[in-house]
C-alpha atoms as a PDB file:
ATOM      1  CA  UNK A   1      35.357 -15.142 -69.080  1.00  0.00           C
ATOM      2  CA  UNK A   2      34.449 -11.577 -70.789  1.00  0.00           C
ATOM      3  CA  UNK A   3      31.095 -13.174 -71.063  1.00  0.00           C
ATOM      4  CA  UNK A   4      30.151 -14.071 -67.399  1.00  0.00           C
ATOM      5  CA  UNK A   5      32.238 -10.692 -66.025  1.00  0.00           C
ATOM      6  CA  UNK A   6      29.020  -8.833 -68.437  1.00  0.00           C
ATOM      7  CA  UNK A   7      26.391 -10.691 -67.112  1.00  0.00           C
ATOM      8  CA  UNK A   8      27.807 -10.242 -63.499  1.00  0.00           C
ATOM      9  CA  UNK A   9      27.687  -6.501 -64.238  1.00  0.00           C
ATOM     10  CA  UNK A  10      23.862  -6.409 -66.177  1.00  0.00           C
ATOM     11  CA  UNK A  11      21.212  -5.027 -63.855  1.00  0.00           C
ATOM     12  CA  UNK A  12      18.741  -6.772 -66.314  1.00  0.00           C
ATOM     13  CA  UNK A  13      17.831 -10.578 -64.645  1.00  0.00           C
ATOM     14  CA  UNK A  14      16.576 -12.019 -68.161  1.00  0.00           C
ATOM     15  CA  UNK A  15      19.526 -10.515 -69.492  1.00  0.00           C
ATOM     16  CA  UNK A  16      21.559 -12.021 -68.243  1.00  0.00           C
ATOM     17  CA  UNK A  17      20.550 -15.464 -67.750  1.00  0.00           C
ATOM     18  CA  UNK A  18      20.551 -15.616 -71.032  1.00  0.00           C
ATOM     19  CA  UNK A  19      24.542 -14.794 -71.175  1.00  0.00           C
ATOM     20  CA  UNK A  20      25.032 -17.120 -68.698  1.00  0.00           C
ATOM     21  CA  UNK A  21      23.578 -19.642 -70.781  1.00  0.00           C
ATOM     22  CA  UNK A  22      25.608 -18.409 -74.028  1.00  0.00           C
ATOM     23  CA  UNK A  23      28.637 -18.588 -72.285  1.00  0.00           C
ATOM     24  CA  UNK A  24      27.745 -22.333 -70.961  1.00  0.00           C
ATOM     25  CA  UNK A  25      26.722 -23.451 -74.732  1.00  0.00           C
ATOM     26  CA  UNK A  26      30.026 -21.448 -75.888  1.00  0.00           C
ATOM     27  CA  UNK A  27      32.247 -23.486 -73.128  1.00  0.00           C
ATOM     28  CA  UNK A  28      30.291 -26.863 -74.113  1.00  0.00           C
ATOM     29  CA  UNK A  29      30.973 -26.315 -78.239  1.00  0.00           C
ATOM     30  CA  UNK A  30      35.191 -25.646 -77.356  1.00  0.00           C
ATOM     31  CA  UNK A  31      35.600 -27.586 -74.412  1.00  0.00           C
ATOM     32  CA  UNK A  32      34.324 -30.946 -76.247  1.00  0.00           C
ATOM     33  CA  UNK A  33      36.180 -33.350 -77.276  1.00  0.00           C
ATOM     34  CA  UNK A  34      34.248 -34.634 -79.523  1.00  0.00           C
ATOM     35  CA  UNK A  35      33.068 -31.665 -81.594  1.00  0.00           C
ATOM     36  CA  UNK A  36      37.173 -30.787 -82.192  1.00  0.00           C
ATOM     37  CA  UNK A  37      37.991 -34.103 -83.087  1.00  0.00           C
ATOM     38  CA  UNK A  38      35.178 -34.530 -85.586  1.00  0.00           C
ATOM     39  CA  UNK A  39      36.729 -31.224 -87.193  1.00  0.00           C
ATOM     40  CA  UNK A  40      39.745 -32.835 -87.011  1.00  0.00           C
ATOM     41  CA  UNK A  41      38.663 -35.628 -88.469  1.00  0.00           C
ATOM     42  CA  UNK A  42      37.559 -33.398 -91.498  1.00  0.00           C
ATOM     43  CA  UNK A  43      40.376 -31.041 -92.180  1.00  0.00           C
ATOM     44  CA  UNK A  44      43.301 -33.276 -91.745  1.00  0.00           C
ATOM     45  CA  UNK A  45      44.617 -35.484 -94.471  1.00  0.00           C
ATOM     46  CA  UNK A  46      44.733 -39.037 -94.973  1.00  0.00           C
ATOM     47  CA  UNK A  47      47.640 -41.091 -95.890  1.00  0.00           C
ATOM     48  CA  UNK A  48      48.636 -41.846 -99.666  1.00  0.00           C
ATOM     49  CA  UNK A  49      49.210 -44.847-101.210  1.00  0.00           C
ATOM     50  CA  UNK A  50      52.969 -46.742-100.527  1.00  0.00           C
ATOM     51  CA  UNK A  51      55.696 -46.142-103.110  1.00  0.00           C
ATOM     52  CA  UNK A  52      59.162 -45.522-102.773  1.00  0.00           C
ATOM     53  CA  UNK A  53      60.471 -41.511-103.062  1.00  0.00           C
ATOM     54  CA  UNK A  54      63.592 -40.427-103.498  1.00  0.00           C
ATOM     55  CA  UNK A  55      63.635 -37.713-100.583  1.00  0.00           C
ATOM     56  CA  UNK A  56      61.032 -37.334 -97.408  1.00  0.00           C
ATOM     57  CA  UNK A  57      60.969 -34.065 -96.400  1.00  0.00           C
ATOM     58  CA  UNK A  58      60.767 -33.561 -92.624  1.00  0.00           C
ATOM     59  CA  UNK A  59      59.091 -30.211 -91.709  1.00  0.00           C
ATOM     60  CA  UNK A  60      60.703 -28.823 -88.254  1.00  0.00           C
ATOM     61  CA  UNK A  61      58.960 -27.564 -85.241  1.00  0.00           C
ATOM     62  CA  UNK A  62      58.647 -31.114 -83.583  1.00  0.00           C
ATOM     63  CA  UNK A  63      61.654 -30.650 -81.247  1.00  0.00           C
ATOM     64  CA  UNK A  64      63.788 -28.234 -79.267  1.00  0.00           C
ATOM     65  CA  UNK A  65      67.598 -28.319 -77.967  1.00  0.00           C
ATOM     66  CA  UNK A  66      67.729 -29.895 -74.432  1.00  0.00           C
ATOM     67  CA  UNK A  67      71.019 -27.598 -72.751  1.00  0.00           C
ATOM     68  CA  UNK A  68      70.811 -29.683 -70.028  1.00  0.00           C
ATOM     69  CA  UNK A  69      72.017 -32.732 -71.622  1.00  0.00           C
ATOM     70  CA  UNK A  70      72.950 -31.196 -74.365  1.00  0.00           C
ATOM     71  CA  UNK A  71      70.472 -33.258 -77.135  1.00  0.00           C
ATOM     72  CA  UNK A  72      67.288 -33.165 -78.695  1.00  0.00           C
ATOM     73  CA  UNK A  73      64.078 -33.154 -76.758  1.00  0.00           C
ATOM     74  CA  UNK A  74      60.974 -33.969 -78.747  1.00  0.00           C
ATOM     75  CA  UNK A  75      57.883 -31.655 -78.849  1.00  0.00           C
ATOM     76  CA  UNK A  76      53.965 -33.237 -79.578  1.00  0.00           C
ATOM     77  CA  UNK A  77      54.622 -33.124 -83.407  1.00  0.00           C
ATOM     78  CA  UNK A  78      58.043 -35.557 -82.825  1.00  0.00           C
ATOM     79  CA  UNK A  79      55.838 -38.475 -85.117  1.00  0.00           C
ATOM     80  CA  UNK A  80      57.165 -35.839 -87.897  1.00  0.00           C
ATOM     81  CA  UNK A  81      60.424 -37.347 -87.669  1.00  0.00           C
ATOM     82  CA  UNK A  82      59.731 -40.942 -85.808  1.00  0.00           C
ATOM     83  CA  UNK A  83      57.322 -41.726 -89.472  1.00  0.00           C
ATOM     84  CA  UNK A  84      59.878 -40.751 -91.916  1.00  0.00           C
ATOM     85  CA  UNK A  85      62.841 -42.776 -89.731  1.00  0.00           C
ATOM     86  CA  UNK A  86      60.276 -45.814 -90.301  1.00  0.00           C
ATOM     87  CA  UNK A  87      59.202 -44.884 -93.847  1.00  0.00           C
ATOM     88  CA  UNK A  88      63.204 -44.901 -94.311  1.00  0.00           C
ATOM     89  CA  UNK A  89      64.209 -48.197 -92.843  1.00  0.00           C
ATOM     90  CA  UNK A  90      61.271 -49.565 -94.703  1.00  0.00           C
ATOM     91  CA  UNK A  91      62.987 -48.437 -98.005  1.00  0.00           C
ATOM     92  CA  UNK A  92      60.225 -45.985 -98.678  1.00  0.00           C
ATOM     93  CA  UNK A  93      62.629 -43.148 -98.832  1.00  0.00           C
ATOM     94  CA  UNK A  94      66.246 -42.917 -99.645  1.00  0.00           C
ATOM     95  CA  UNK A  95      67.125 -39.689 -98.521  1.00  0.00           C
ATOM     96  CA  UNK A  96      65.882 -37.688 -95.193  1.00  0.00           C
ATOM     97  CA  UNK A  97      65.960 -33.954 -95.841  1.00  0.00           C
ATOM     98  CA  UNK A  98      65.277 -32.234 -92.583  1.00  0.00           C
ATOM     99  CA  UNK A  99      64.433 -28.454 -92.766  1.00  0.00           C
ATOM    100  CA  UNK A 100      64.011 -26.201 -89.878  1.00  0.00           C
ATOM    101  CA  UNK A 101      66.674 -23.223 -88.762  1.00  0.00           C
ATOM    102  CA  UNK A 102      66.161 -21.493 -85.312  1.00  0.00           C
ATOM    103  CA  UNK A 103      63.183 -20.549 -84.151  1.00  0.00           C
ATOM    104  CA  UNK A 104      64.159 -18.854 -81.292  1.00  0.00           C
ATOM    105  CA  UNK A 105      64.097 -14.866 -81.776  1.00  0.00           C
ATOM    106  CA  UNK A 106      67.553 -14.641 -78.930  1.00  0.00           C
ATOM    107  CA  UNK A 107      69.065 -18.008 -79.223  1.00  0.00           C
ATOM    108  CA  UNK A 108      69.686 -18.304 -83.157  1.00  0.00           C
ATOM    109  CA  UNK A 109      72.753 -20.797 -82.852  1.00  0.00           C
ATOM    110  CA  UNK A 110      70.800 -23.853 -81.823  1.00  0.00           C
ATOM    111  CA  UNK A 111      69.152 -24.994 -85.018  1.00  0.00           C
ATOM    112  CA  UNK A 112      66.805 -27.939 -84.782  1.00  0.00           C
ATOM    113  CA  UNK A 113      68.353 -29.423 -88.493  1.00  0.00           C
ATOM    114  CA  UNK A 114      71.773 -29.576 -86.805  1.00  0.00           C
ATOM    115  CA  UNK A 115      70.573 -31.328 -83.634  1.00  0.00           C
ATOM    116  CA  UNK A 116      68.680 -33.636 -85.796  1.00  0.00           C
ATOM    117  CA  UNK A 117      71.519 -34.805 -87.645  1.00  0.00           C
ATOM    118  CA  UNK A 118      73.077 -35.823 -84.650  1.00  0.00           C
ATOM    119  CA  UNK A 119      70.043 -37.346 -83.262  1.00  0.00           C
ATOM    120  CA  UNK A 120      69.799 -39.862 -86.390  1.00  0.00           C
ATOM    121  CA  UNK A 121      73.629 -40.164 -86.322  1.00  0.00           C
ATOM    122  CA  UNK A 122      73.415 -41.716 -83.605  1.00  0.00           C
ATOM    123  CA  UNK A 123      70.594 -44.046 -84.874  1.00  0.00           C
ATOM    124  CA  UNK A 124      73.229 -45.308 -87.117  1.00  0.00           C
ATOM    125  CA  UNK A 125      71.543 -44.207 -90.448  1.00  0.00           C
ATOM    126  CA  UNK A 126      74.749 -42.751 -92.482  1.00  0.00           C
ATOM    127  CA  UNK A 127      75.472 -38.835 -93.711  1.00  0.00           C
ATOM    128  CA  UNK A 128      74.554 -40.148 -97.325  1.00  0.00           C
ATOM    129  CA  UNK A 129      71.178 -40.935 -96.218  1.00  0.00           C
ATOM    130  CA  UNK A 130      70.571 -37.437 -94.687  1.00  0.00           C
ATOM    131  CA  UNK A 131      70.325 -34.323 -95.994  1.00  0.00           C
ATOM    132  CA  UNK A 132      69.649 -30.674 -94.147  1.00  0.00           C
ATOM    133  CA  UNK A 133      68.446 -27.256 -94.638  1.00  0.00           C
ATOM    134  CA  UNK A 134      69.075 -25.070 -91.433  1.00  0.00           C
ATOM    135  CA  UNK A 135      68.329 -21.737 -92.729  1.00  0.00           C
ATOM    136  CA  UNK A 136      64.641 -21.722 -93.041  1.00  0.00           C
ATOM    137  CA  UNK A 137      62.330 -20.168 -89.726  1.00  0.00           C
ATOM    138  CA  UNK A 138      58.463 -21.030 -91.116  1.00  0.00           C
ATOM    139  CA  UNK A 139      56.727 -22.947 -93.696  1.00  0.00           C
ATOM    140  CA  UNK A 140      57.441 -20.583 -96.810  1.00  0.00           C
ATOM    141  CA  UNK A 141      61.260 -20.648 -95.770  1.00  0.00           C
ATOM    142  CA  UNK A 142      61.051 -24.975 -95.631  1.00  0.00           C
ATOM    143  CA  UNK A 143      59.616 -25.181 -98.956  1.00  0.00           C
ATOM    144  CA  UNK A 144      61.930 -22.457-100.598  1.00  0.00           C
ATOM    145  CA  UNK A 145      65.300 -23.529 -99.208  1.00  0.00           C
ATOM    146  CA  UNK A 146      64.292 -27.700 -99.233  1.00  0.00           C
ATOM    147  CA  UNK A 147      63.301 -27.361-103.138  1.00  0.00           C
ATOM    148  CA  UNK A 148      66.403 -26.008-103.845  1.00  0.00           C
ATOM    149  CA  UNK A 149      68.824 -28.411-102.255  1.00  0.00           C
ATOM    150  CA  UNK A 150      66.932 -31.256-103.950  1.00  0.00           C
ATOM    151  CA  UNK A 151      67.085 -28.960-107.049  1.00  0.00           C
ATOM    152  CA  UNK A 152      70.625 -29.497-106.869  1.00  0.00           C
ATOM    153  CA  UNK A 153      71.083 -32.924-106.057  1.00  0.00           C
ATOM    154  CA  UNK A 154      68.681 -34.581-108.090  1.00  0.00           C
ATOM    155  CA  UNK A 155      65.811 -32.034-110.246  1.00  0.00           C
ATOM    156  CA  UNK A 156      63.715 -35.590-110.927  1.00  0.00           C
ATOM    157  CA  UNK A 157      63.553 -36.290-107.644  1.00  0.00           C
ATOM    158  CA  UNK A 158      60.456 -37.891-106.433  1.00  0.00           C
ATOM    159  CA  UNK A 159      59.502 -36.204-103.299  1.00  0.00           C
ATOM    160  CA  UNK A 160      57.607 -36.807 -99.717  1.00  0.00           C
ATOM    161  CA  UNK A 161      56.894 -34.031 -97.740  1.00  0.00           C
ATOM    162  CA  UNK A 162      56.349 -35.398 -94.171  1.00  0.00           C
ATOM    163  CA  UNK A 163      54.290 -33.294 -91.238  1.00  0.00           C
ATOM    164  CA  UNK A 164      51.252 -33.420 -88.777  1.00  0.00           C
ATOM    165  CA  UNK A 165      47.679 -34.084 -90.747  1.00  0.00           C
ATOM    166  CA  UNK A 166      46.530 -30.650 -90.204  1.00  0.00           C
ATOM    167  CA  UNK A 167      49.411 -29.065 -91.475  1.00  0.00           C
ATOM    168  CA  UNK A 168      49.196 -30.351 -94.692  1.00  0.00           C
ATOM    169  CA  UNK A 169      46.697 -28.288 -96.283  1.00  0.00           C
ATOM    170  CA  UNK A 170      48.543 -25.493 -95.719  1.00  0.00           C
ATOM    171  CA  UNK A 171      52.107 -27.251 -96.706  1.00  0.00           C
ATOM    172  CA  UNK A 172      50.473 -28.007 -99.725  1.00  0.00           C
ATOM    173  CA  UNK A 173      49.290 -25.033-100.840  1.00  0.00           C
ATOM    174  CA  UNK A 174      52.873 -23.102-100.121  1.00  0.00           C
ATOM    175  CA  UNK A 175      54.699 -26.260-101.562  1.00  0.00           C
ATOM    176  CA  UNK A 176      52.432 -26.836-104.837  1.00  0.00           C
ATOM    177  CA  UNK A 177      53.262 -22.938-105.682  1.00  0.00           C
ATOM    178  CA  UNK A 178      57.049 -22.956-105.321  1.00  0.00           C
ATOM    179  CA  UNK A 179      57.688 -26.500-107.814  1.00  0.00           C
ATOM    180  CA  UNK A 180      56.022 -27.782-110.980  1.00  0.00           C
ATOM    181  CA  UNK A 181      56.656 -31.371-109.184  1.00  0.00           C
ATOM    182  CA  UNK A 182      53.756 -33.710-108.217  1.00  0.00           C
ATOM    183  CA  UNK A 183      54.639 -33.826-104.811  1.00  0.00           C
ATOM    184  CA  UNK A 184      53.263 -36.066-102.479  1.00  0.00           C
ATOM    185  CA  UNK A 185      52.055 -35.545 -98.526  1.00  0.00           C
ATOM    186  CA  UNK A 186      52.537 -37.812 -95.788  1.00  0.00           C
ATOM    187  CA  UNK A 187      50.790 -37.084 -92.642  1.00  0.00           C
ATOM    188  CA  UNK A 188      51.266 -37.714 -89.028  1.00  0.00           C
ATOM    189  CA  UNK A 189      50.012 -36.790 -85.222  1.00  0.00           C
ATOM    190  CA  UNK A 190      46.708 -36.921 -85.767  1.00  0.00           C
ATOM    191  CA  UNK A 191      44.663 -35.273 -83.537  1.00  0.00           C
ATOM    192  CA  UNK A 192      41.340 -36.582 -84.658  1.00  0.00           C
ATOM    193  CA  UNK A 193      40.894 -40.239 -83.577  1.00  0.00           C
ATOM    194  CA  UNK A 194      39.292 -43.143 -85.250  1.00  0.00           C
ATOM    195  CA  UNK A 195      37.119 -43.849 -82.092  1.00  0.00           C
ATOM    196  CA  UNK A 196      35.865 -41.616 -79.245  1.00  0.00           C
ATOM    197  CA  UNK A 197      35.254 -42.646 -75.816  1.00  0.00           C
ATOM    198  CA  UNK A 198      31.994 -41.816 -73.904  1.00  0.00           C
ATOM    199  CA  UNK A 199      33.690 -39.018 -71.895  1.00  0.00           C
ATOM    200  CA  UNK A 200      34.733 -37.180 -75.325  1.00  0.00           C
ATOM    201  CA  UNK A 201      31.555 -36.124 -75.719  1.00  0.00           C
ATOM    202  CA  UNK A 202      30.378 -34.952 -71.989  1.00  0.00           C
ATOM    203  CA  UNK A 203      33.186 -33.758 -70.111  1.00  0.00           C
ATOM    204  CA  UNK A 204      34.974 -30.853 -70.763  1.00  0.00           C
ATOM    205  CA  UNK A 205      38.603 -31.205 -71.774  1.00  0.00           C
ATOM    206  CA  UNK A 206      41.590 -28.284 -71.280  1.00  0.00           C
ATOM    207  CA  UNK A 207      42.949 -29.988 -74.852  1.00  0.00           C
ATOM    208  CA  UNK A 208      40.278 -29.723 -76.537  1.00  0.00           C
ATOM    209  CA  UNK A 209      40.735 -25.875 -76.189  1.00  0.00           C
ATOM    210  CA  UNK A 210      44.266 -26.333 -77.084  1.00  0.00           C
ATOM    211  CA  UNK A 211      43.184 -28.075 -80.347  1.00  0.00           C
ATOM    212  CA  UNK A 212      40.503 -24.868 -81.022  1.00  0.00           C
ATOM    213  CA  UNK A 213      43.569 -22.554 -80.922  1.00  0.00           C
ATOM    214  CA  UNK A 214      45.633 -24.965 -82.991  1.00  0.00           C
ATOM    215  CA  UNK A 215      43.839 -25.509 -85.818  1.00  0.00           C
ATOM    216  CA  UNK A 216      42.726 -21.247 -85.520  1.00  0.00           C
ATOM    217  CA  UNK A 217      45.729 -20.092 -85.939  1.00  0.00           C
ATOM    218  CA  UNK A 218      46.491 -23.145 -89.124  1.00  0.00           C
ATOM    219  CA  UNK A 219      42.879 -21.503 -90.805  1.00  0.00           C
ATOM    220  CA  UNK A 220      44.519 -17.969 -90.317  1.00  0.00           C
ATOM    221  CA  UNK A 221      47.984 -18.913 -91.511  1.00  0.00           C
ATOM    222  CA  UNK A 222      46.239 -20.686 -94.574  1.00  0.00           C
ATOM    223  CA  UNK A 223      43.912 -17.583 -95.442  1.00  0.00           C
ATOM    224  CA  UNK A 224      47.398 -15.161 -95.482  1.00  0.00           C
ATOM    225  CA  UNK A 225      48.641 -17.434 -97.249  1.00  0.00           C
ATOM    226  CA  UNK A 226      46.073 -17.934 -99.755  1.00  0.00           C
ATOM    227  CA  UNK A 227      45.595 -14.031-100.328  1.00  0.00           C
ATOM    228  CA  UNK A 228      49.807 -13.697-100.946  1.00  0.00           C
ATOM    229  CA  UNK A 229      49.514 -16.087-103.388  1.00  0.00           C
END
């Protein structure tokens, strides 16, 4: 938009056609579908091979409290939770540790552990099978507070940390430095596909700008955390 406003302004003609055509090329490269997903495709992680773990934890930020009926309501990154109820019934993991506090800066007494619990409650999957850390408000906080309840009830404890494929770089990297464990990552909502369709890579797409600031803000978060470490 800055772009085309500065060629509207330029009294120079070559000038600015030539923005005009930088800001087309620059709206082609983020608006394609294709040419995020294939970045996608790169950066996120694949899935590991099947063994059974003692705990799967279940990074928050896939859901939010519903007031109006008073339960969860799932956000994009819900397959968080859906892939480690399946990886549970499967007998994959014993134990679902859910970590996430509040991450609301005003409304601090809805915490999205809390309404989980109830959520799988009423799946039927018992309180011995769950376990939850409500304190923690980002990834650093997950990792710190998570470790230590698993610290306490079981220090051998093989471990599955569960969230989207393009977070787990970054999970990784803040996990790896707070245990001596081999943990291991499981991945989920993938936004790169397998296959692309003929209009991913001609027509312009409103996601595929939502998928630029995504993974921008994941790069950024993974550089600060990189230089703290």
């Amino acid at each position: 938009m800055a772009i085309l406003l500065y060629a509207a302004l330029s009294k120079n003609p070559k000038g600015k056609r030539k923005i005009i055509w930088a800001a087309v090329i620059i709206f082609f490269f983020f608006s394609n579908g294709f040419l995020v997903g294939k970045v996608f495709n790169y950066y996120e992680s694949g899935y590991p091979k099947s063994q059974k773990y003692d705990v799967g934890i279940v990074l928050g930020g896939f859901s939010e409290f519903n007031k109006r009926n008073q339960s969860i309501s799932f956000g994009f990154a819900g397959d968080r939770l859906f892939q480690a109820i399946k990886l549970y019934e499967k007998g994959e993991i014993k134990k679902i540790l859910i970590t996430s506090g509040s991450a609301s800066l005003l409304d601090t007494a809805a915490k999205e552990a809390d309404y989980t619990l109830a959520f799988l409650k009423q799946l039927g999957i018992p309180d011995s099978s769950i376990l939850i850390e409500n304190r923690s408000r980002n990834t650093v906080e997950n990792a710190k507070y998570s470790l230590a309840i698993i610290d306490k009830y079981n220090p051998k404890a093989k471990i599955l940390v569960i969230t989207s494929a393009w977070h787990i770089p970054r999970s990784k990297l803040i996990f790896d430095k707070q245990t001596q464990s081999k943990l291991t990552y499981y991945p989920t909502n993938f936004i790169g596909k397998t296959e692309y369709d003929f209009g991913d890579y001609i027509l312009p797409s409103a996601l595929a700008l939502n998928s630029w600031e995504l993974i921008l803000k994941e790069w950024i978060g993974l550089i600060v955390d990189r230089v703290r470490s």
